[in-house]
C-alpha atoms as a PDB file:
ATOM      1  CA  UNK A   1     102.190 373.611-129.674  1.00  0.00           C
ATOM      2  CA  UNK A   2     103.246 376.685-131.970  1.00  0.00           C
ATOM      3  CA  UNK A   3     105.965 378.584-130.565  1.00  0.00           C
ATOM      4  CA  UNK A   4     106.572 382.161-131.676  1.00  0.00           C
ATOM      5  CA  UNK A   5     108.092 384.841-130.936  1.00  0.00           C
ATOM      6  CA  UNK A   6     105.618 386.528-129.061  1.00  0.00           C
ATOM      7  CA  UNK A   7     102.879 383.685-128.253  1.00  0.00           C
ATOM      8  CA  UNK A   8     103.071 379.946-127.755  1.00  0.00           C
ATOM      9  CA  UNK A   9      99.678 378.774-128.892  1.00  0.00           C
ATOM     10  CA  UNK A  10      98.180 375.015-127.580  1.00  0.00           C
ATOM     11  CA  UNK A  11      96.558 373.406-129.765  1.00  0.00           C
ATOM     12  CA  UNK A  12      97.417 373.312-133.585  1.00  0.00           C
ATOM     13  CA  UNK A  13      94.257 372.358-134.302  1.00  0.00           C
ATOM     14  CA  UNK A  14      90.869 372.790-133.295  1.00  0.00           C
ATOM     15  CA  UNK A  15      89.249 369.984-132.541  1.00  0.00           C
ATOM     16  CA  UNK A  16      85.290 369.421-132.730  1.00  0.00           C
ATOM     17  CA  UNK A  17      83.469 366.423-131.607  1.00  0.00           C
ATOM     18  CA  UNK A  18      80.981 366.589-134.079  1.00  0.00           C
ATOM     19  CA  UNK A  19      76.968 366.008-133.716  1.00  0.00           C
ATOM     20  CA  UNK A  20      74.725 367.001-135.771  1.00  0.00           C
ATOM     21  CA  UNK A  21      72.222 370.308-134.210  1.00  0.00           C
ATOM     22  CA  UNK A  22      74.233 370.772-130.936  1.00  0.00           C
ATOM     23  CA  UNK A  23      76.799 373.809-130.376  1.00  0.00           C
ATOM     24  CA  UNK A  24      80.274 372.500-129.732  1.00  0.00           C
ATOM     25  CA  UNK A  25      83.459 374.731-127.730  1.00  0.00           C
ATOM     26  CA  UNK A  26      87.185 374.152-127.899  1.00  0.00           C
ATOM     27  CA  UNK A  27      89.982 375.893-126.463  1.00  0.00           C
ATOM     28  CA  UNK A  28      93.007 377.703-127.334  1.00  0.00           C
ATOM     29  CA  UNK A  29      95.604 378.316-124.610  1.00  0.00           C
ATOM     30  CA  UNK A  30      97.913 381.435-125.396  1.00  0.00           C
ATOM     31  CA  UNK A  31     100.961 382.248-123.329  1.00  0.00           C
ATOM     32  CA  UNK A  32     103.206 385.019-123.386  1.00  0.00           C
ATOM     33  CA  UNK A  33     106.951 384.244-123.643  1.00  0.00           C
ATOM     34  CA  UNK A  34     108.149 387.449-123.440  1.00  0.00           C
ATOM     35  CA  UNK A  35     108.152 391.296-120.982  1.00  0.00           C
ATOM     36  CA  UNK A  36     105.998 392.872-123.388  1.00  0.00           C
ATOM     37  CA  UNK A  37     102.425 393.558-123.865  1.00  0.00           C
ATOM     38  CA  UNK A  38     101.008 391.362-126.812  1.00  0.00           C
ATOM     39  CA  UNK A  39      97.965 392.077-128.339  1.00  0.00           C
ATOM     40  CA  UNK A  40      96.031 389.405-130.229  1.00  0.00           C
ATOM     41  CA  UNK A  41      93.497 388.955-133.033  1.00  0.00           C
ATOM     42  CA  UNK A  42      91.607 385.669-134.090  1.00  0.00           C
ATOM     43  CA  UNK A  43      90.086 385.603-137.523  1.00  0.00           C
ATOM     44  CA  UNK A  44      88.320 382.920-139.358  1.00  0.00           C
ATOM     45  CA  UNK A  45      87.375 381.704-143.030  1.00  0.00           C
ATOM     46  CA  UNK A  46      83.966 380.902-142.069  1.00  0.00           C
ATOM     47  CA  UNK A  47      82.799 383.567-139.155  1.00  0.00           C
ATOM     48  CA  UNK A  48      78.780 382.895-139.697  1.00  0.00           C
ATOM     49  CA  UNK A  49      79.898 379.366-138.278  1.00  0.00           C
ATOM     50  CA  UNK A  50      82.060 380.390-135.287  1.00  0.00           C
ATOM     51  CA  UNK A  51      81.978 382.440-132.449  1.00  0.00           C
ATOM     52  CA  UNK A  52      85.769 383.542-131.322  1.00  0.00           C
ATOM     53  CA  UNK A  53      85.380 384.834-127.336  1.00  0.00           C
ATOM     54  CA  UNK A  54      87.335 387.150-127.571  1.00  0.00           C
ATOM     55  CA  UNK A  55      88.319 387.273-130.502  1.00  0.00           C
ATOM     56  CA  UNK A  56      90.491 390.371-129.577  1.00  0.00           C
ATOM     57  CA  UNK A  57      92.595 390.559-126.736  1.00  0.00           C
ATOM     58  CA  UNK A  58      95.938 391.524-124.732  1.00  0.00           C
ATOM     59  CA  UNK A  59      98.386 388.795-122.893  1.00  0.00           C
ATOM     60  CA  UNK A  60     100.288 390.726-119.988  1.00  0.00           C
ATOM     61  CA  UNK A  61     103.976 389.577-119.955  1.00  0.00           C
ATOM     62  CA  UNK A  62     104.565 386.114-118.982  1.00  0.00           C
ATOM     63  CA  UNK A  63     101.156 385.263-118.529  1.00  0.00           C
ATOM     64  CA  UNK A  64      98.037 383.218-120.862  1.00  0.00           C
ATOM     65  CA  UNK A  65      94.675 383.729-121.668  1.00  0.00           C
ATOM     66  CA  UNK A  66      92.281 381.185-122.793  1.00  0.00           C
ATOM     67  CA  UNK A  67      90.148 381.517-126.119  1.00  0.00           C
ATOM     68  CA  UNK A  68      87.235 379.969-126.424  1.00  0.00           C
ATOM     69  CA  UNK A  69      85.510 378.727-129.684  1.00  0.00           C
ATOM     70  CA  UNK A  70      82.036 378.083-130.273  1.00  0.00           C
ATOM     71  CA  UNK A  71      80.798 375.998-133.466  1.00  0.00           C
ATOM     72  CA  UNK A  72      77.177 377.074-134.214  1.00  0.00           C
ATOM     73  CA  UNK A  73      74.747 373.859-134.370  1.00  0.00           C
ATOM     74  CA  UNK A  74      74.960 371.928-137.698  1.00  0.00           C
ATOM     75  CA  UNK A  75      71.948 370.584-139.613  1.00  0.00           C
ATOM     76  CA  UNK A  76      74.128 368.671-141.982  1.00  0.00           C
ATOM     77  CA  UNK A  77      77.117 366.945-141.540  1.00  0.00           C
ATOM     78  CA  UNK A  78      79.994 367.682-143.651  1.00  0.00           C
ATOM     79  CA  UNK A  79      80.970 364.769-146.179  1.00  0.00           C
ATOM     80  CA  UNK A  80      84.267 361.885-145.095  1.00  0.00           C
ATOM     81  CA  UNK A  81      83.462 364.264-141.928  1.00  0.00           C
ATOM     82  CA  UNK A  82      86.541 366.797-143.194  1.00  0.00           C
ATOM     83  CA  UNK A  83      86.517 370.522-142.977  1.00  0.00           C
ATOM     84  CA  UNK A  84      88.038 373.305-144.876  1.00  0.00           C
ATOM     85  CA  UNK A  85      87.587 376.126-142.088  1.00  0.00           C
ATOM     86  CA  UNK A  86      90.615 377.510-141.390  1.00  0.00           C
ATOM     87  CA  UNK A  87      91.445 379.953-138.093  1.00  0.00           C
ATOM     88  CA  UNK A  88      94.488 382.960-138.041  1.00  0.00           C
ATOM     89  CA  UNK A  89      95.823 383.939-134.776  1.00  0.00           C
ATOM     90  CA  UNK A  90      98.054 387.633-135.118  1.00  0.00           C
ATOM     91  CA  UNK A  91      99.462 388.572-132.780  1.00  0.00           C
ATOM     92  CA  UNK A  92     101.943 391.972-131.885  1.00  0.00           C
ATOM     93  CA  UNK A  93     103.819 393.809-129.100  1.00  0.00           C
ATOM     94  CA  UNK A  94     101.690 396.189-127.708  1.00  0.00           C
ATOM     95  CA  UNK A  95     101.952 399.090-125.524  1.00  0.00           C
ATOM     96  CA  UNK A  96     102.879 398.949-121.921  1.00  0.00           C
ATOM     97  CA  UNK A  97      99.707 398.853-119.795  1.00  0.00           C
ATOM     98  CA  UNK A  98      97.885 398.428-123.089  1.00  0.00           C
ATOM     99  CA  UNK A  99      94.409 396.810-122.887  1.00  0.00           C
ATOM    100  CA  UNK A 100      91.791 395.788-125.151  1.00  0.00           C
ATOM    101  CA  UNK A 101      90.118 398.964-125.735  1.00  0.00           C
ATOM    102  CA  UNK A 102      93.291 400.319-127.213  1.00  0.00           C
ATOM    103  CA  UNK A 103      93.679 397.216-130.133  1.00  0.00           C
ATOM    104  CA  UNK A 104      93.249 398.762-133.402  1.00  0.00           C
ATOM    105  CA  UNK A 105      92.757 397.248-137.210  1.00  0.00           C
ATOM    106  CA  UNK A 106      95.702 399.083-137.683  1.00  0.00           C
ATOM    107  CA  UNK A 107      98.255 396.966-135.160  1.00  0.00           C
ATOM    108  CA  UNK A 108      97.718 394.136-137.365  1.00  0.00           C
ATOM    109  CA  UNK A 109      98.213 395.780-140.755  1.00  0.00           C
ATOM    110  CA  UNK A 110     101.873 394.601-141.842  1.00  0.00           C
ATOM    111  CA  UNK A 111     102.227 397.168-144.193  1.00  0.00           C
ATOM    112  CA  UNK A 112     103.086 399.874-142.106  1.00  0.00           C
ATOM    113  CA  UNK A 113     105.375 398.707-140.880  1.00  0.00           C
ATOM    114  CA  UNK A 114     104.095 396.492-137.906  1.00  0.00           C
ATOM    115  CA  UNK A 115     105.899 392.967-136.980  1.00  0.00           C
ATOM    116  CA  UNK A 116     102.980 391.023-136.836  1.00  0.00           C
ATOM    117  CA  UNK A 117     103.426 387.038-136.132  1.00  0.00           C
ATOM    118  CA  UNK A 118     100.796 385.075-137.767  1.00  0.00           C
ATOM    119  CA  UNK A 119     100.013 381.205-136.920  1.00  0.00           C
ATOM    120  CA  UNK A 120      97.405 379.073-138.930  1.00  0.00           C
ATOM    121  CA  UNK A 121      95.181 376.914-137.210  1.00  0.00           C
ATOM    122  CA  UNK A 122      92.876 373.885-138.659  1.00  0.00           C
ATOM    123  CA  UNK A 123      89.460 372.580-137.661  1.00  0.00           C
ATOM    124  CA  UNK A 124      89.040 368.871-137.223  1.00  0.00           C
ATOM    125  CA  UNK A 125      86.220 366.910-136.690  1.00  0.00           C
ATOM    126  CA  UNK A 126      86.806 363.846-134.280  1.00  0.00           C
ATOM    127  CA  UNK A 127      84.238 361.238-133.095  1.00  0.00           C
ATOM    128  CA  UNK A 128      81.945 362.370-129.935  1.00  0.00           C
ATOM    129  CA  UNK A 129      83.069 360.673-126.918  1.00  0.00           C
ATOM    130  CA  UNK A 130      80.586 357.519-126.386  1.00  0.00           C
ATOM    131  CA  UNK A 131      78.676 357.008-123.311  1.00  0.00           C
ATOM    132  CA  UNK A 132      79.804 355.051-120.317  1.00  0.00           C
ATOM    133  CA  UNK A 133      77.641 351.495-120.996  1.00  0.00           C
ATOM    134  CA  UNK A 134      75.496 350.697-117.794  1.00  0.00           C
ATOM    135  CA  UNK A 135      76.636 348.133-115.435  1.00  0.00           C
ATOM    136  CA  UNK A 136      73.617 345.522-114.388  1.00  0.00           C
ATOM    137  CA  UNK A 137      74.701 344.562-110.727  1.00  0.00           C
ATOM    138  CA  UNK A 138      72.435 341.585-108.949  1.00  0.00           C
ATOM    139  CA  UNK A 139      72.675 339.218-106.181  1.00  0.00           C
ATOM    140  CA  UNK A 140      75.049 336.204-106.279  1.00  0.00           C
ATOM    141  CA  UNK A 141      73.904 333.020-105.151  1.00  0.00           C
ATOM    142  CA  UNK A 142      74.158 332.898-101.366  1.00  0.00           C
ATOM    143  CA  UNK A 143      74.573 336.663-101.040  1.00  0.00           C
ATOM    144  CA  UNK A 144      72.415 339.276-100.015  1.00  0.00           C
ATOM    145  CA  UNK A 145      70.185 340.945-103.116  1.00  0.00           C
ATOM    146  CA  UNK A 146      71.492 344.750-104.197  1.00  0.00           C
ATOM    147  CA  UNK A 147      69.879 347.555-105.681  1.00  0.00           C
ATOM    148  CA  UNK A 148      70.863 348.534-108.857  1.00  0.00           C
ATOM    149  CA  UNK A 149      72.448 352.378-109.311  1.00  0.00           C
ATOM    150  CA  UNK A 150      71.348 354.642-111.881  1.00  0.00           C
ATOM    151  CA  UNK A 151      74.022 357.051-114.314  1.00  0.00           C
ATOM    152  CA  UNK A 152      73.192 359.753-111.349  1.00  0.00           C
ATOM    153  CA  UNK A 153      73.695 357.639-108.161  1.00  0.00           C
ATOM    154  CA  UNK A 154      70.278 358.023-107.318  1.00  0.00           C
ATOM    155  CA  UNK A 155      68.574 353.710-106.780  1.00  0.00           C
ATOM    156  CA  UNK A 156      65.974 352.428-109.212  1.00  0.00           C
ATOM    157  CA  UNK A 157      63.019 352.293-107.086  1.00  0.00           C
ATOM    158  CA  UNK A 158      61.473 349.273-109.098  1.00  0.00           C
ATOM    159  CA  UNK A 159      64.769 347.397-108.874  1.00  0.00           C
ATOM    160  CA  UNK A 160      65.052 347.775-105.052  1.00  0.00           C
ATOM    161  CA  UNK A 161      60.730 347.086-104.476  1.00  0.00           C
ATOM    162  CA  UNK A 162      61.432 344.038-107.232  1.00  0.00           C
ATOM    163  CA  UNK A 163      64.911 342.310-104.980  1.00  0.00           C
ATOM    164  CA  UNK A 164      62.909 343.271-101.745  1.00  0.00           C
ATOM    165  CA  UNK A 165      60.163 341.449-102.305  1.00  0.00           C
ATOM    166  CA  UNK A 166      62.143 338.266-103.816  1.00  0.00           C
ATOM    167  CA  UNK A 167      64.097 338.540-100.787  1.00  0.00           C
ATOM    168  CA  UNK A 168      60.764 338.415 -98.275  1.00  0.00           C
ATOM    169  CA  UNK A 169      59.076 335.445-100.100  1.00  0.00           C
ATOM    170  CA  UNK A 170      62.162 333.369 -99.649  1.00  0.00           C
ATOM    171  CA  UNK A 171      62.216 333.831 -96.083  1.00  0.00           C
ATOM    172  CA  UNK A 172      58.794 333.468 -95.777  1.00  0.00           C
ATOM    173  CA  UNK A 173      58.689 330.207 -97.615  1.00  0.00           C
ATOM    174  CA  UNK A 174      61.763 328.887 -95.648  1.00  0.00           C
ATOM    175  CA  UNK A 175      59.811 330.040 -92.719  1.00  0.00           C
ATOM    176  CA  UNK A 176      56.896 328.257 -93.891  1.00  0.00           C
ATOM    177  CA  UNK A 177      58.595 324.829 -94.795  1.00  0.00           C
ATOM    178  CA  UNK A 178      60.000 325.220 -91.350  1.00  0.00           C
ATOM    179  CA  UNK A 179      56.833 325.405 -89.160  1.00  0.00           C
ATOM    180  CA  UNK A 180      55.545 322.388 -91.716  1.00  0.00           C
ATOM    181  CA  UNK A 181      58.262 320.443 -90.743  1.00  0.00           C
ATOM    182  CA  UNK A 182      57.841 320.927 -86.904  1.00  0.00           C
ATOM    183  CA  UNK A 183      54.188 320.318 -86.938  1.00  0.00           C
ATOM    184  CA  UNK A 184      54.656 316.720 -89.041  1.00  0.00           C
ATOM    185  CA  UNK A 185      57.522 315.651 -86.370  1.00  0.00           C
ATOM    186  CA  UNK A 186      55.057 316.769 -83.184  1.00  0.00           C
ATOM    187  CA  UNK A 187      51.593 314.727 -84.926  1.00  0.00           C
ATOM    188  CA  UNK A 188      54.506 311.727 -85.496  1.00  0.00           C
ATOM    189  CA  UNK A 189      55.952 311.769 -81.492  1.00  0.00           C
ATOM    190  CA  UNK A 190      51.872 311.677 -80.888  1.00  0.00           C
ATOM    191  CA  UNK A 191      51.249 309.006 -83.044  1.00  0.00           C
ATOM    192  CA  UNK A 192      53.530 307.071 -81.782  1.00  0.00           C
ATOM    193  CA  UNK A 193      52.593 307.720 -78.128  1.00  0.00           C
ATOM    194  CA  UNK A 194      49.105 306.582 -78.962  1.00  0.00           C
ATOM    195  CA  UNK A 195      50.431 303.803 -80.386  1.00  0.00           C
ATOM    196  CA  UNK A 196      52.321 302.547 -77.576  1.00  0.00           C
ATOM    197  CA  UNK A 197      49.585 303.323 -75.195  1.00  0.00           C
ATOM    198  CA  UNK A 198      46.878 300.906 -77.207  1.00  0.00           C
ATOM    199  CA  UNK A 199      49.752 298.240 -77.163  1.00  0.00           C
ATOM    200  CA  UNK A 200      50.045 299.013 -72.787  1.00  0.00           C
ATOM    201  CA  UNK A 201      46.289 298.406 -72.798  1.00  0.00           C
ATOM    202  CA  UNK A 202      45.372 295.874 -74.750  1.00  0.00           C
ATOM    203  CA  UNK A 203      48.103 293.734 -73.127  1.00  0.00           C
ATOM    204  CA  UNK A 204      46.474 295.141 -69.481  1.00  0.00           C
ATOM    205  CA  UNK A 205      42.972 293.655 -71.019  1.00  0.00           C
ATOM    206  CA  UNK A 206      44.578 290.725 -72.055  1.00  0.00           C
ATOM    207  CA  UNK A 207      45.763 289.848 -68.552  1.00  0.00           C
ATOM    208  CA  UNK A 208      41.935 290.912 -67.587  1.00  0.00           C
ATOM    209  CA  UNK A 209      40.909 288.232 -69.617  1.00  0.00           C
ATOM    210  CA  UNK A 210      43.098 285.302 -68.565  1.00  0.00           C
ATOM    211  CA  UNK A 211      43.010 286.417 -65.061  1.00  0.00           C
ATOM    212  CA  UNK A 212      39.258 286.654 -65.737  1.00  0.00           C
ATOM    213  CA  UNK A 213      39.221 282.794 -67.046  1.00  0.00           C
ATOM    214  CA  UNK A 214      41.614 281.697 -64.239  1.00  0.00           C
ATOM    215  CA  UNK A 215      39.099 282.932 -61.036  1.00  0.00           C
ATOM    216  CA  UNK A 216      35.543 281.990 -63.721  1.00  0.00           C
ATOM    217  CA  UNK A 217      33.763 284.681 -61.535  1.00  0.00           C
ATOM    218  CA  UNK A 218      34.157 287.044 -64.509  1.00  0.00           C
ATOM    219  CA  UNK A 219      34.484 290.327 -64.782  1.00  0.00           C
ATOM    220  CA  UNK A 220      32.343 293.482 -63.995  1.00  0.00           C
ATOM    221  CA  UNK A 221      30.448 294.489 -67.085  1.00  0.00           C
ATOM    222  CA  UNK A 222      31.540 298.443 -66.277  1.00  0.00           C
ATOM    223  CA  UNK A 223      35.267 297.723 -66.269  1.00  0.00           C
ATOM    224  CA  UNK A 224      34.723 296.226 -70.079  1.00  0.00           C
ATOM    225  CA  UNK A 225      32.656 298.727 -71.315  1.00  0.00           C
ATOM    226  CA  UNK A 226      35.492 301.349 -70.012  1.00  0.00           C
ATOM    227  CA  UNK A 227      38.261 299.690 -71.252  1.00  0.00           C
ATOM    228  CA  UNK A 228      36.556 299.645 -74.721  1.00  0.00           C
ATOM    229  CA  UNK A 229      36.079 302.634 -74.583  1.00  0.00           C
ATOM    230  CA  UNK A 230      39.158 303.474 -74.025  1.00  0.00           C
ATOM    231  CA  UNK A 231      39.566 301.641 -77.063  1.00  0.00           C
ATOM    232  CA  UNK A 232      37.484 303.741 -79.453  1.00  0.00           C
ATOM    233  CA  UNK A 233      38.735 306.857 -78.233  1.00  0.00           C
ATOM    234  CA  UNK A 234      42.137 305.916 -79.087  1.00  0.00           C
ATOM    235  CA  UNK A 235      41.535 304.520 -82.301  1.00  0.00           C
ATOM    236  CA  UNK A 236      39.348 307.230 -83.335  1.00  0.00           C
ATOM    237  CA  UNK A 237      42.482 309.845 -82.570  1.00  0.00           C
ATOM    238  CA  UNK A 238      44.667 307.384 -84.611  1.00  0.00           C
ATOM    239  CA  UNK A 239      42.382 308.232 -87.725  1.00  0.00           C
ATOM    240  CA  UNK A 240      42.951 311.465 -87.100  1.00  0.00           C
ATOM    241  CA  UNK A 241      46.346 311.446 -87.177  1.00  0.00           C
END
């Protein structure tokens, strides 16, 4: 910070992120230290590069005013990145209730007579400020899937159709593998159940038989030809299964 007499001026040096065909701004803060009227003026070595708003002005007594100024698009950039511009800021008491219409050439002129403080100001070029890097997010293992956030907020539709769908096929297959493993354990208890009941009948038509042998009057040809089929039918649903 420069600190006159009249005007405290923040910064020294104005400071220009540079890149290449894009208009870049910068700020000077002025404050008045003082119960007068100051006026201003901001000149430049180079004024076909810069535009100074304003570049004229009045700071009312104890107050600031902001200056803005505007670098014109390069085409070139300069070489090590250095510059030789160079920015004056005058500045002198003023009339009380003075305003900008009433700044003349002549305030500033300090040979007749005028007290007129002068502070020299720099132009640096500094690095542009580098863009935030993007942050992939994705679903842990065991946790539910996320959709991934764009630089504005706004979701990646492709992202959140892409995790969506990953997410219904693996409940779908778990749901499939599921119903799979039901349907093997209910043919199994059924198997089994036939099982046993051929075992129950062919030790029923084994009793048939000895009884059958014991008595020698035999045994009606329609209870054998239902017990065998019995038979078949339960062998053929064993094939099945």
């Amino acid at each position: 910070m420069s600190t006159g007499q009249l005007l405290s001026i923040e910064p020294q040096e104005l400071q220009f992120p540079f890149e290449l065909r894009k208009q870049i701004s910068c700020s000077l803060n002025l404050s008045n230290k003082t119960d007068n009227y100051v006026a201003f003026k901001v000149k430049t070595t180079n004024p076909k590069k810069y535009c100074v708003r304003p570049n004229t002005g009045v700071v009312l007594p104890r107050s600031t005013c902001n200056v803005v100024v505007t670098m014109q698009a390069q085409k070139e950039a300069p070489t090590d990145m250095q510059c030789k511009d160079k920015f004056l800021l005058q500045s002198v008491v003023a009339s009380p209730g003075a305003t900008t219409k009433d700044i003349t050439a002549e305030m500033f002129n300090k040979e007749s007579g005028h007290n007129v403080e002068e502070c020299k100001l720099r132009v640096v070029y500094v690095a542009p400020p580098r863009p935030p890097s993007p942050v992939r997010e994705g679903s842990e293992e065991g946790s539910s899937p996320r959709a991934s956030v764009s630089d504005n907020g706004s979701f990646n539709a492709a992202e959140l159709t892409s995790v969506s769908r990953a997410h219904v096929d693996r409940h779908e297959t778990q749901d499939n593998s599921s119903d799979a493993r039901s349907l093997i354990s209910k043919l199994t208890e059924e198997k089994n159940s036939a099982i046993q009941q051929n075992s129950k009948l062919q030790q029923e038509l084994e009793l048939l038989r000895r009884e059958a042998k014991r008595n020698q009057s035999g045994i009606p040809f329609i209870y054998v030809f239902l017990v065998g089929l019995i038979g078949i039918i339960l062998g053929y649903l064993l094939k099945r299964t």
